[in-house]
Protein backbone atom coordinates (compact mmCIF):
# COMPACT_ATOMS: atom_id res chain seq x y z
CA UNK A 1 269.84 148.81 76.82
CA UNK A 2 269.42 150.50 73.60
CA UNK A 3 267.98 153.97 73.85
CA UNK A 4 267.62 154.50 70.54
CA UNK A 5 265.57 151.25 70.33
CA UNK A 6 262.88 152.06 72.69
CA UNK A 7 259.76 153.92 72.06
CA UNK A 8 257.52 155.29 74.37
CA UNK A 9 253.84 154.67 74.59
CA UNK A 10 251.73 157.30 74.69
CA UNK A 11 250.09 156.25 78.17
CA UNK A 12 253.72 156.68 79.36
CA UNK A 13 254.04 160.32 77.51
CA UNK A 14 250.94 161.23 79.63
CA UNK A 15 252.15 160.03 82.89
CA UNK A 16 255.59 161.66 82.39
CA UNK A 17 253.96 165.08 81.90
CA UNK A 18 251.66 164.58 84.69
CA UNK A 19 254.67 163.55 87.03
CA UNK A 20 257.38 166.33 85.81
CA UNK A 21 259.66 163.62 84.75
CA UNK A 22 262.17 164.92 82.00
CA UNK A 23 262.89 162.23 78.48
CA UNK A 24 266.65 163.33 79.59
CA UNK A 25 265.37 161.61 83.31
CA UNK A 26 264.31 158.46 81.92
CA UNK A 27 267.15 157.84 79.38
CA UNK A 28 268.94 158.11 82.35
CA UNK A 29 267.00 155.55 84.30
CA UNK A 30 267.27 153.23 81.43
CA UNK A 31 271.05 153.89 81.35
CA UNK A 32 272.17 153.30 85.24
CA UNK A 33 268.64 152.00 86.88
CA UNK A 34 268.94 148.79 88.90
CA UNK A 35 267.30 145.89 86.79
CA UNK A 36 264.33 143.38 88.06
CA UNK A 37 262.71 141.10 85.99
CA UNK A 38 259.27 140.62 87.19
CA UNK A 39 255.12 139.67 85.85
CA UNK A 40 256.93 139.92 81.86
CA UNK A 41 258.16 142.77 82.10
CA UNK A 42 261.77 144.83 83.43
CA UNK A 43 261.68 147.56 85.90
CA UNK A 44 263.89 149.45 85.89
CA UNK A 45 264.41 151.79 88.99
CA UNK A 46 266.97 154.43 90.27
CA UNK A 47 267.80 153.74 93.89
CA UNK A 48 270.77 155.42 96.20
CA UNK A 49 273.11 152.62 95.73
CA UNK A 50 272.81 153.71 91.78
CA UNK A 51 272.76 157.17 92.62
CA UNK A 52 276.11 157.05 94.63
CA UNK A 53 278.05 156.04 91.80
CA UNK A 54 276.70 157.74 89.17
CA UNK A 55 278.47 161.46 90.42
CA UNK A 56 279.46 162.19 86.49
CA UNK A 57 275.51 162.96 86.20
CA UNK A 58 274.88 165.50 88.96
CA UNK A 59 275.82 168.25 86.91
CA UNK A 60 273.13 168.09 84.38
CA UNK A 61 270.44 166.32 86.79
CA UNK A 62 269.06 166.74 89.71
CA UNK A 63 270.11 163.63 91.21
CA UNK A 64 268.18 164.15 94.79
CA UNK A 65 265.05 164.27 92.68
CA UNK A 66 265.21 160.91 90.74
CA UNK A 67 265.68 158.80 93.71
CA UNK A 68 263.08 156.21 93.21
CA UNK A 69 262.45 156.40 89.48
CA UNK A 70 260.85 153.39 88.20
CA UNK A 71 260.70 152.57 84.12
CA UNK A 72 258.06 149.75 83.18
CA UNK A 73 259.88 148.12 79.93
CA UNK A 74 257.84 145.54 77.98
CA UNK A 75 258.39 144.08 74.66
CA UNK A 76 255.52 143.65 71.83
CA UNK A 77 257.04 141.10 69.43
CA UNK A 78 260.82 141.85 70.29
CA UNK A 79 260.29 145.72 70.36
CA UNK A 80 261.36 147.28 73.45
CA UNK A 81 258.74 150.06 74.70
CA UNK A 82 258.56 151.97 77.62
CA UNK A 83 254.77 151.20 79.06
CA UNK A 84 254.62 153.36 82.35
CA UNK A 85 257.22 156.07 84.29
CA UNK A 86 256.28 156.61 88.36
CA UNK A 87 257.82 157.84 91.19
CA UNK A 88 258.74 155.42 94.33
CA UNK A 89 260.54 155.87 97.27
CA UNK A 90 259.63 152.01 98.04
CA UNK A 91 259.68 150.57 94.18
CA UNK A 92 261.86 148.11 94.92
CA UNK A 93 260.45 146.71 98.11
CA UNK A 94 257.33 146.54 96.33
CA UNK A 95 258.52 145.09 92.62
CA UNK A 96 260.47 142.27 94.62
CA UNK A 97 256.91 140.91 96.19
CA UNK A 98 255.69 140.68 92.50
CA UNK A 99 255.76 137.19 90.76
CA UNK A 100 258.38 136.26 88.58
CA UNK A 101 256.19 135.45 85.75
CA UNK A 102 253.47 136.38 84.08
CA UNK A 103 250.46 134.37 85.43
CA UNK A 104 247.77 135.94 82.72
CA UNK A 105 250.10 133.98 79.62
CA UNK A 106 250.23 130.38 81.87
C-alpha cells in the first residue's frame, strides 16, 4: 500500500479525532493490517496475529491499544482514500459476514 498515495476524507479526519486514533496509528494499520476485500471496498484491520509479529513497533506505539483497528479504503477513479477509521474488538468476525461485492453497482 502506498502511504503517500492515500488521502483521507474529511468524514474520516472527524472520526479519528473523535476516537483518539493517531495519523502515525493508521499509517500503521495500512502498513501491517490484515487485508479483506469486501462490499467494494478493503478493510483493513489490526488483529493479535498482526500484532504478534510486528514487536519492531512497540516502542513508538502502544500496541495493546490498536488491537482491533479497522481502515475503510475505497477508491474514487483509481485514487486510494481512506473513507472511515473505528475501533473493533470483533471487526473481523463482522467484515467476513459482509458480501463480497458491491450489490448497490449490480
Amino acid at each position: 500500500m502506498m502511504k503517500t498515495m492515500i488521502q483521507v476524507t474529511s468524514h474520516a479526519n472527524t472520526r479519528m479525532a473523535q476516537r483518539g486514533i493517531r495519523m502515525s496509528e493508521l499509517l500503521f494499520c495500512l502498513d501491517v493490517g490484515e487485508t479483506y476485500h469486501r462490499t467494494g471496498a478493503v478493510f483493513y484491520v489490526i488483529t493479535d496475529k498482526c500484532l504478534s509479529k510486528t514487536k519492531a513497533y512497540s516502542s513508538a506505539l502502544d500496541i495493546k491499544k490498536l488491537q482491533g483497528l479497522t481502515a475503510i479504503i475505497k477508491n474514487d477513479n483509481g485514487v486510494p482514500y481512506v473513507a472511515t477509521v473505528y475501533k473493533n474488538r470483533e471487526a473481523v468476525r463482522q467484515i467476513r459476514k459482509k458480501c463480497k461485492t458491491n450489490l448497490k453497482n449490480v
